[in-house]
Protein backbone atom coordinates (compact mmCIF):
# COMPACT_ATOMS: atom_id res chain seq x y z
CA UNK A 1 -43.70 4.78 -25.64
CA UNK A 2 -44.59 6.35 -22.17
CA UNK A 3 -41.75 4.25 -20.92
CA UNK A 4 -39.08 5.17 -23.38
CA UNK A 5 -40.09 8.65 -22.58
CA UNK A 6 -39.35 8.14 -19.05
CA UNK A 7 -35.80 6.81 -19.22
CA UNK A 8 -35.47 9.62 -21.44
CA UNK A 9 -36.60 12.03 -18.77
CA UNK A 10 -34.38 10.03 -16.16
CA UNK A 11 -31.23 9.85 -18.26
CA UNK A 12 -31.12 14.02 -18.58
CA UNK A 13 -31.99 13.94 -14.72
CA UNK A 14 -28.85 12.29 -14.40
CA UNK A 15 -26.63 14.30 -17.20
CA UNK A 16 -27.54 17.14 -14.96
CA UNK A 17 -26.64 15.69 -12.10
CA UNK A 18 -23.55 13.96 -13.06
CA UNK A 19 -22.37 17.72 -14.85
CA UNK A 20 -23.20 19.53 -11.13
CA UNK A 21 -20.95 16.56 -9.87
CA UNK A 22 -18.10 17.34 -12.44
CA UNK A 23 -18.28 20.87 -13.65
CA UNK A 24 -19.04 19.27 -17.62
CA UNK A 25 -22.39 18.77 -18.76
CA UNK A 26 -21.85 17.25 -22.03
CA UNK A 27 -23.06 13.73 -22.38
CA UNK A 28 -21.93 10.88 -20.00
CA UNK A 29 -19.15 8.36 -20.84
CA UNK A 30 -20.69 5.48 -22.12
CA UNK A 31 -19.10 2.35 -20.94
CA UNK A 32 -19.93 -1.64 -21.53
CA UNK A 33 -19.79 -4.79 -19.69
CA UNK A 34 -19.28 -8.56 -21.93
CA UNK A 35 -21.87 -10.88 -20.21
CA UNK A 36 -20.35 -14.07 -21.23
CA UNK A 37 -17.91 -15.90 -19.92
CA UNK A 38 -17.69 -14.70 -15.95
CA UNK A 39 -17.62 -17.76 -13.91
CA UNK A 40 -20.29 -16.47 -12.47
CA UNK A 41 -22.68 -16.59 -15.16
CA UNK A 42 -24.11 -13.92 -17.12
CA UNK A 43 -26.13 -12.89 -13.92
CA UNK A 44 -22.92 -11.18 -12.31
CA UNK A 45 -22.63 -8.71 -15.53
CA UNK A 46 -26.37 -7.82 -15.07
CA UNK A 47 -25.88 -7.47 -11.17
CA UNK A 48 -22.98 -4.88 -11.87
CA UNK A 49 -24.94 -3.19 -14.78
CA UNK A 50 -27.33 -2.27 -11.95
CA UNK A 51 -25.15 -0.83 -9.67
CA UNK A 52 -23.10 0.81 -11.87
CA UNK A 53 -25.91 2.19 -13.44
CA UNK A 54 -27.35 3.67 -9.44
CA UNK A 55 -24.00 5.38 -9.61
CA UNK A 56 -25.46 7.34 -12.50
CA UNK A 57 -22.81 5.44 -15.51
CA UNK A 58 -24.28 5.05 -18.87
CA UNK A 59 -24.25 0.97 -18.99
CA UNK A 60 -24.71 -1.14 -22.34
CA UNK A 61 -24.77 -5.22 -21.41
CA UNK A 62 -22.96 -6.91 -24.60
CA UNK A 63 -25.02 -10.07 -23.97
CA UNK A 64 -28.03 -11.55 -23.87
CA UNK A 65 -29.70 -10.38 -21.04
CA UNK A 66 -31.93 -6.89 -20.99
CA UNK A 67 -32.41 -4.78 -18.27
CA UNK A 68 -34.51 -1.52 -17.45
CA UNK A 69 -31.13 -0.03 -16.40
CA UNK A 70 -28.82 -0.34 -19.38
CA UNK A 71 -29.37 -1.22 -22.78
CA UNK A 72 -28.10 -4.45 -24.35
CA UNK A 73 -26.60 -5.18 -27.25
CA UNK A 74 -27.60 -8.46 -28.47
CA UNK A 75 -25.05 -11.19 -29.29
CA UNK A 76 -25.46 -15.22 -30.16
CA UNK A 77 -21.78 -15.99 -28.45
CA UNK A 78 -18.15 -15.16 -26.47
CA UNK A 79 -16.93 -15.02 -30.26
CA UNK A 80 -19.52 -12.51 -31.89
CA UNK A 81 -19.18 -10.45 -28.55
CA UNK A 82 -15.90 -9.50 -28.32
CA UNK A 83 -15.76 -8.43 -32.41
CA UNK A 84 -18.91 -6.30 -30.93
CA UNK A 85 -17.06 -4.88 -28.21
CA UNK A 86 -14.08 -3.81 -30.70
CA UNK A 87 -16.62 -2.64 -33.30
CA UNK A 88 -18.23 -0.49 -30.80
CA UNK A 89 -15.09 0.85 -29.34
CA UNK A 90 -13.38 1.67 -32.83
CA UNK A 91 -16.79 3.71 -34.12
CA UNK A 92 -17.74 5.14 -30.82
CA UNK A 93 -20.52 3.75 -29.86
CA UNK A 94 -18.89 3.31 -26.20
CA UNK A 95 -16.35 5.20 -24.48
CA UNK A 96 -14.93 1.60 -23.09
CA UNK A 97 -15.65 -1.84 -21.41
CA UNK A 98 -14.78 -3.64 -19.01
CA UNK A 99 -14.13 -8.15 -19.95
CA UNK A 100 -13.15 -10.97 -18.48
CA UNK A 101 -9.81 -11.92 -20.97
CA UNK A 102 -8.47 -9.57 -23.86
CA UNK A 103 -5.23 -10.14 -25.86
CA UNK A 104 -3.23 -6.54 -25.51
CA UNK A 105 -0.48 -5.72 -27.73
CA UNK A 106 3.04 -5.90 -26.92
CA UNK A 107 3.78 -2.59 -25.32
CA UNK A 108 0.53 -2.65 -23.73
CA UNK A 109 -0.43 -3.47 -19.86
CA UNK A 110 -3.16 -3.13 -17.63
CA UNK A 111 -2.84 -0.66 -14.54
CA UNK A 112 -5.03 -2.29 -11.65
CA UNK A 113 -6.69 -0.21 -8.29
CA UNK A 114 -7.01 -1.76 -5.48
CA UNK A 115 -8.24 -1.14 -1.95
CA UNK A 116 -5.60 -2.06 0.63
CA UNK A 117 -6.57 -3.62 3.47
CA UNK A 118 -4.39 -2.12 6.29
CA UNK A 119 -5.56 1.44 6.40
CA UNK A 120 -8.41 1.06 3.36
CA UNK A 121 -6.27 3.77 1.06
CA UNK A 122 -6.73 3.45 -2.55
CA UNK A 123 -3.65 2.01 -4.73
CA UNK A 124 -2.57 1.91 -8.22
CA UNK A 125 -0.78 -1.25 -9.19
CA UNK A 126 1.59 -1.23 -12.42
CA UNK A 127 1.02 -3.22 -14.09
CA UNK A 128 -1.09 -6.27 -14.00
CA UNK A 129 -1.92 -8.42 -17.32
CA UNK A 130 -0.02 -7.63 -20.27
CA UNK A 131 3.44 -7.36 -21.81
CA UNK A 132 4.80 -3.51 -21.79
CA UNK A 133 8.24 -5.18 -23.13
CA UNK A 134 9.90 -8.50 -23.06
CA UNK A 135 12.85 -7.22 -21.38
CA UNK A 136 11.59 -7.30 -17.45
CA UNK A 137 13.61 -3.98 -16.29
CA UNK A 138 11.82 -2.34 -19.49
CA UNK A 139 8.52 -3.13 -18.39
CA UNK A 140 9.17 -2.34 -14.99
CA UNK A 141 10.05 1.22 -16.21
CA UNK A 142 7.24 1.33 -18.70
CA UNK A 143 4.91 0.24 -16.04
CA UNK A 144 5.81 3.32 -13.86
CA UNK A 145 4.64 5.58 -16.61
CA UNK A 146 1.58 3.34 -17.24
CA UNK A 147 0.51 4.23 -13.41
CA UNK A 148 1.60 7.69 -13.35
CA UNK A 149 -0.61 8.29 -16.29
CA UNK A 150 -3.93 6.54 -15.06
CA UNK A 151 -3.43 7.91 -11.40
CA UNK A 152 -3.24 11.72 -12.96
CA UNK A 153 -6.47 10.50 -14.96
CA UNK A 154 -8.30 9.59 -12.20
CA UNK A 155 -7.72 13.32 -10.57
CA UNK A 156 -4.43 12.33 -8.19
CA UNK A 157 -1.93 15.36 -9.54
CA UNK A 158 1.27 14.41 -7.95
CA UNK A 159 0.74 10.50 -7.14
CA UNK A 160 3.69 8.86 -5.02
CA UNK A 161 5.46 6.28 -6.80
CA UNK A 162 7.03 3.03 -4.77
CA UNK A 163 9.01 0.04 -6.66
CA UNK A 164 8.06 -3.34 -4.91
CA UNK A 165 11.44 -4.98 -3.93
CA UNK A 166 11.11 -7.52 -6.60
CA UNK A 167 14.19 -8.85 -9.27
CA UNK A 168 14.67 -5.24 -11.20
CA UNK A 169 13.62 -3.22 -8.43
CA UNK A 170 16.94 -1.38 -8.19
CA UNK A 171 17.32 -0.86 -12.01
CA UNK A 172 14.01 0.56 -12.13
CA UNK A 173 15.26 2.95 -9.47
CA UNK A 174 17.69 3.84 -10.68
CA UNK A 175 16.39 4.81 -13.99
CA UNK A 176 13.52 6.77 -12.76
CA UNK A 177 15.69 8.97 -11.16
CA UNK A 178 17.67 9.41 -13.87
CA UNK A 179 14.41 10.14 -15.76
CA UNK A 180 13.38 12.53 -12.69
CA UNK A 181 16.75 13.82 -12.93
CA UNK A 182 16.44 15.02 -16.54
CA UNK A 183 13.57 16.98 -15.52
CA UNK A 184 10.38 14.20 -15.88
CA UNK A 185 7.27 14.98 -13.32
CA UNK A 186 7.69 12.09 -10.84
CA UNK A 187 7.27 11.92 -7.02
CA UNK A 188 8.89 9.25 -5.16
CA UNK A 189 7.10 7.79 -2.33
CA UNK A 190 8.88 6.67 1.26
CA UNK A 191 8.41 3.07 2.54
CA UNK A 192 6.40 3.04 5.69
CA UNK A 193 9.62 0.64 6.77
CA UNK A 194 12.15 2.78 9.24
CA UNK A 195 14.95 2.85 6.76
CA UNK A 196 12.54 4.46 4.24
CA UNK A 197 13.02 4.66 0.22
CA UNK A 198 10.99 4.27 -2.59
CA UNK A 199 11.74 0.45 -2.79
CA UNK A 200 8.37 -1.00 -0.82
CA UNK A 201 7.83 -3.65 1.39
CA UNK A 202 5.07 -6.35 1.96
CA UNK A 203 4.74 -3.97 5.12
CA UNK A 204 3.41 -0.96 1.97
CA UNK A 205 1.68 -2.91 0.38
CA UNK A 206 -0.70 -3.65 3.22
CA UNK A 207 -1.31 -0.25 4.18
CA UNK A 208 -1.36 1.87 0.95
CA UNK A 209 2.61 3.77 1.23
CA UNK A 210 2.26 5.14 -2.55
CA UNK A 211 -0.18 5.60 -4.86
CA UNK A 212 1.63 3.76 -8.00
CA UNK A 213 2.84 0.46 -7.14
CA UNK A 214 5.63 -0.60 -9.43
CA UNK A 215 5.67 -4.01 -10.31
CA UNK A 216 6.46 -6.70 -13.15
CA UNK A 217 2.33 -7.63 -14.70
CA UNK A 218 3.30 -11.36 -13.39
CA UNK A 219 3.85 -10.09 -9.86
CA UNK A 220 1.16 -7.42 -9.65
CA UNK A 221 -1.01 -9.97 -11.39
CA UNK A 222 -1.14 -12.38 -8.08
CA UNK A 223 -1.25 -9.16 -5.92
CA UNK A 224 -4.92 -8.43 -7.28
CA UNK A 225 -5.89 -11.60 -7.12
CA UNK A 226 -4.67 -11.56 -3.55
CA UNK A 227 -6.01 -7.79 -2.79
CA UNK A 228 -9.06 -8.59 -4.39
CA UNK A 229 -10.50 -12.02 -2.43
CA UNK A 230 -8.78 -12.24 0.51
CA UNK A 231 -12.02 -12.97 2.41
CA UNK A 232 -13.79 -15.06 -0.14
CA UNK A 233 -11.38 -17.74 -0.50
CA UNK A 234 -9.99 -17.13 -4.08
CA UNK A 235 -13.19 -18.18 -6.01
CA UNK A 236 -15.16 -14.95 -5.97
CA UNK A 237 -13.66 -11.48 -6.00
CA UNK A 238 -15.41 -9.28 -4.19
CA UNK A 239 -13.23 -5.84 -3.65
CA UNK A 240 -11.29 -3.68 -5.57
CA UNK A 241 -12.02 -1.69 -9.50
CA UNK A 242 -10.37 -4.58 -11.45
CA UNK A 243 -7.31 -5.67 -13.65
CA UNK A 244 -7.53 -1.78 -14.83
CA UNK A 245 -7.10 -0.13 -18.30
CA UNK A 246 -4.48 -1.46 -21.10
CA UNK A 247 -2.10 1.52 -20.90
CA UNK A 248 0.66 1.84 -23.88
CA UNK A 249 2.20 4.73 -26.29
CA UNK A 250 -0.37 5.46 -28.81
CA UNK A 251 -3.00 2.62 -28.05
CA UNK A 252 -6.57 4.03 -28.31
CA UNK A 253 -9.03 1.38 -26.93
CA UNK A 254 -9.94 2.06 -23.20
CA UNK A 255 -10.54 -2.16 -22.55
CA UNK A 256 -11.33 -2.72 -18.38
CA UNK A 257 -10.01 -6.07 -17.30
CA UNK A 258 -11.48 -8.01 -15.01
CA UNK A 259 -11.06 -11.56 -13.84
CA UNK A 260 -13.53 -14.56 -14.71
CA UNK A 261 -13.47 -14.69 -10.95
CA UNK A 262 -14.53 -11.46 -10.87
CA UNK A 263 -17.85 -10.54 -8.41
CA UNK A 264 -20.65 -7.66 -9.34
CA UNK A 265 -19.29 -5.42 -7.18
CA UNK A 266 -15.76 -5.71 -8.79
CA UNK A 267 -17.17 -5.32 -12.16
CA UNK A 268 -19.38 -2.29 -11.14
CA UNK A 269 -16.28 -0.14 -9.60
CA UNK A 270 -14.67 -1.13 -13.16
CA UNK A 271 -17.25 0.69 -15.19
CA UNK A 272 -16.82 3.41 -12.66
CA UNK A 273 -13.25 3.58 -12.65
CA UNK A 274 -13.26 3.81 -17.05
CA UNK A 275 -16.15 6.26 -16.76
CA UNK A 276 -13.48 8.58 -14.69
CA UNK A 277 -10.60 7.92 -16.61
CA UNK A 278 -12.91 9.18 -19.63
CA UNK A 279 -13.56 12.30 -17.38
CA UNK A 280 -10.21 12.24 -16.68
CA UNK A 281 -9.18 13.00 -20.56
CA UNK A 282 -6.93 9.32 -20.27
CA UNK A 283 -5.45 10.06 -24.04
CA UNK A 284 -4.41 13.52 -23.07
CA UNK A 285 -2.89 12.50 -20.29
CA UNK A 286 -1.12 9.75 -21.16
CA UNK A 287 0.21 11.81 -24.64
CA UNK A 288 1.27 14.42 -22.25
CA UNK A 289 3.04 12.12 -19.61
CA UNK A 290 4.81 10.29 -23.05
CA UNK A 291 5.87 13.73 -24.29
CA UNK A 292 7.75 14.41 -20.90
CA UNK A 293 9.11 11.14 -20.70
CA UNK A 294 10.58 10.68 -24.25
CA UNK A 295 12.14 14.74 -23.56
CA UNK A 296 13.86 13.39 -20.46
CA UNK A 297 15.43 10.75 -22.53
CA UNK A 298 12.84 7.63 -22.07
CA UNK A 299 14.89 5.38 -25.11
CA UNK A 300 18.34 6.17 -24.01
CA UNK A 301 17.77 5.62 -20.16
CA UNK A 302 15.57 2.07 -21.24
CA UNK A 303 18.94 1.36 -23.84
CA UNK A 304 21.66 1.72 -20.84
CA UNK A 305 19.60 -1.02 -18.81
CA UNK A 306 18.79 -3.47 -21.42
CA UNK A 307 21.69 -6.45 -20.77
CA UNK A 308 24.62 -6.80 -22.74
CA UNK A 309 26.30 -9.70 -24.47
CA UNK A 310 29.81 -10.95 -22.51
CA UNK A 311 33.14 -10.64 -23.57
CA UNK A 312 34.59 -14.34 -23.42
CA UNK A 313 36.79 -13.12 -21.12
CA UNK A 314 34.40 -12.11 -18.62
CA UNK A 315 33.80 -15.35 -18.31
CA UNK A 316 37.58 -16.54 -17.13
CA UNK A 317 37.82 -17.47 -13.27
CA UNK A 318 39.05 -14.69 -10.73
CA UNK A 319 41.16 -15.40 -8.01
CA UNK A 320 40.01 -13.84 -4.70
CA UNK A 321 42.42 -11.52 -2.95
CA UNK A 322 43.07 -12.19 0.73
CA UNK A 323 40.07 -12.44 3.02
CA UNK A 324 39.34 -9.75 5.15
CA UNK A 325 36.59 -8.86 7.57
CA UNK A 326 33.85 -7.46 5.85
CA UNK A 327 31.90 -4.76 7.76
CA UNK A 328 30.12 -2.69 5.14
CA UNK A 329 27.66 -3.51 2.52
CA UNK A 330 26.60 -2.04 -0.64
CA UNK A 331 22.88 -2.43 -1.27
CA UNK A 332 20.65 -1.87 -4.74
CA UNK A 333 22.37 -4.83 -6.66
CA UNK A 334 19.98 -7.40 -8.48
CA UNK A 335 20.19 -10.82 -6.91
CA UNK A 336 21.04 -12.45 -10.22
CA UNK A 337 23.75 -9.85 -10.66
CA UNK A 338 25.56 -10.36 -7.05
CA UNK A 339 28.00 -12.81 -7.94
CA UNK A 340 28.95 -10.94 -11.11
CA UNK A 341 29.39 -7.85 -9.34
CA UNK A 342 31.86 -9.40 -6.72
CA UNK A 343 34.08 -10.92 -9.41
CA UNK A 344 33.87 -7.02 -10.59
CA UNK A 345 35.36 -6.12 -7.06
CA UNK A 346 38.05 -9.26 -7.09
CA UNK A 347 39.18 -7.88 -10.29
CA UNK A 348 40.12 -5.30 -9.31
CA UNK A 349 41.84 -6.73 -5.64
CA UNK A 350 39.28 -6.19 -3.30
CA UNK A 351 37.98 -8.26 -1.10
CA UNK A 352 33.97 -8.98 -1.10
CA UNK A 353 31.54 -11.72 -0.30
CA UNK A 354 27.68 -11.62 -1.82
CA UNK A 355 25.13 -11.69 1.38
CA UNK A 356 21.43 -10.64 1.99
CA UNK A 357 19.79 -8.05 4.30
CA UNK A 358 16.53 -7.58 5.03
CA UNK A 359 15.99 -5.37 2.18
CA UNK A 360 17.56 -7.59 -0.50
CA UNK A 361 20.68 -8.44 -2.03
CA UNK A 362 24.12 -6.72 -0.86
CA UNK A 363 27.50 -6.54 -1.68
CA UNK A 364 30.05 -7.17 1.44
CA UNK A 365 33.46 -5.49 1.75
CA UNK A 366 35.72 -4.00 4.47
CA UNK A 367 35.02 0.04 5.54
CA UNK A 368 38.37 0.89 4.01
CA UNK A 369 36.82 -0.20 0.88
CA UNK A 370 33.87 0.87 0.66
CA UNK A 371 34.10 4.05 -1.58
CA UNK A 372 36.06 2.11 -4.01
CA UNK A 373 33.38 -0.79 -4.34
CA UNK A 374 30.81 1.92 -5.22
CA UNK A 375 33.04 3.72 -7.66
CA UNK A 376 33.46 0.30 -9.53
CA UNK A 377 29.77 -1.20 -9.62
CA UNK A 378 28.81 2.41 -10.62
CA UNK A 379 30.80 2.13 -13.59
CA UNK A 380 30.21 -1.50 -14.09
CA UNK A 381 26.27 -0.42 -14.07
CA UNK A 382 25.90 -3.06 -10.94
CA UNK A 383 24.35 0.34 -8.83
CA UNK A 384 22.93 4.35 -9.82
């Protein structure tokens, strides 16, 4: 009894505390960690328990294991523990967990934070497991507003958005400024490259050049594996919040994921980083940053960008016109398009050869040409 009283004592200690910290003092988000199935054993879930718990977050262990820090919620196997988790997370019992492997909806990805190494700056990467939609340009543009929305959460009002040059890069560009364009909150970032732009390098990555990394969830998947265990070799990760929350329109569970390869201290800053997006007000947010989106014309811009079926004669050879020198180049064409969009430019007698720079794909025509190129992949949909 005399001990119960004492976490009782020490738990509104630390609701005090934690509303000084915050400027709320209603009760603390309540947040959960699975136990089972970390490659690491059980062990690693009570390790970040602990700390996570120091940090003054109200921990519950769905497990086995008990703890004088957290509470546990007793369960036999992987199986019963994950129809826990839900159960708790649909009534309330727990604001959200963090787990090792989840199966998200379609429409649904997970926004990781990492720390990058160059300069040690904080970064949002969109997304990282998950589908937001099948189509990858979609996603890509889905994924912005994923990491928008969990950046404002976590307190950053204006957070810098970059597109990693990836297949889609330029699409997604291009339709986030059209979004931005039709009045939707977003703030570009600039490369840390010379030439600048919102399209980011490897160079960005390393040293933190936005806040919201754009990416596809395959890509950004392998860049926290990467940004998480650099110095342990892969088999333990050891930096970083995790895999993030699963962000989509309407979706209500605040699930954390983490890798099986995940270490305590990975699993810790994930309980940390759901206990702030809970501060944060996530579902406000992210109906707010929806709202805006949709009223800057979110289906319509998605619509213009999803590919079209060929006309059989698109298909018919084109002749090239004469060869000439070609001096200038046209940038911000997919590589997958570039041969499509020169046939565009044969069509219609101009000379132009498909190359690549050192910031992707370009399009290869003489200076006398040049305006006349971009007038026709513009209206082909090749460039914004």
């Amino acid at each position: 009894m005399a001990n119960q009283i004492e976490k009782m004592i020490a738990q509104t200690f630390m609701d005090i505390a934690d509303g000084l910290e915050t400027g709320s003092f209603g009760k603390r988000a309540k947040i959960a960690v699975t136990g089972l199935g970390s490659e690491h054993g059980e062990a690693n879930s009570v390790a970040a328990a602990n700390l996570a718990a120091d940090r003054g977050v109200d921990v519950t262990l769905i497990g086995t294991a008990e703890g004088e820090k957290f509470t546990t919620c007793k369960v036999a196997d992987e199986d019963e523990m994950y129809k826990e988790m839900e159960k708790m997370l649909d009534t309330g019992a727990i604001d959200g967990c963090v787990t090792m492997h989840y199966p998200f909806p379609i429409g649904v990805s997970t926004v990781g934070r990492v720390v990058t190494p160059g300069k040690g700056k904080e970064m949002f990467i969109a997304t990282t497991t998950g589908t937001s939609a099948t189509d990858k340009v979609e996603a890509m543009i889905k994924n912005a507003i994923y990491g928008i929305i969990t950046a404002k959460a976590c307190g950053i009002k204006n957070p810098t958005v970059g597109i990693l040059n990836i297949d889609g890069a330029r699409q997604c560009e291009g339709a986030l400024k059209e979004l931005q364009a039709n009045g939707f909150d977003i703030t570009f970032a600039e490369s840390s490259r010379a030439d600048g732009g919102c399209v980011m390098r490897g160079n960005d990555l390393l040293v933190g050049a936005c806040d919201v990394m754009v990416a596809d969830s395959l890509t950004g998947n392998i860049l926290m594996k990467m940004m998480s265990s650099y110095c342990t070799g892969g088999s333990y990760e050891a930096m970083g919040y995790g895999y993030g929350p699963g962000i989509g329109e309407g979706y209500d569970r605040l699930v954390m994921i983490v890798s099986r390869a995940s270490g305590a201290p990975v699993l810790a800053n994930a309980m940390e980083y759901a206990s702030t997006l809970v501060k944060g007000n996530y579902k406000k947010v992210a109906a707010d940053v929806f709202a805006a989106a949709h009223k800057a014309g979110l289906k319509a811009v998605i619509e213009a960008r999803k590919p079209k079926a060929k006309a059989a004669s698109d298909d018919a050879p084109v002749e090239a016109p004469p060869k000439e020198v070609v001096t200038a180049s046209i940038a911000g064409i997919e590589v997958m398009d570039l041969e499509d969009a020169v046939q565009v430019l044969w069509k219609n007698k101009i000379y132009a050869e498909s190359g690549m720079g050192c910031t992707g794909p370009l399009v290869m025509m003489s200076e006398a040409n040049k305006a006349k190129a971009e007038e026709l992949l513009k209206a082909a949909g090749f460039i914004s």
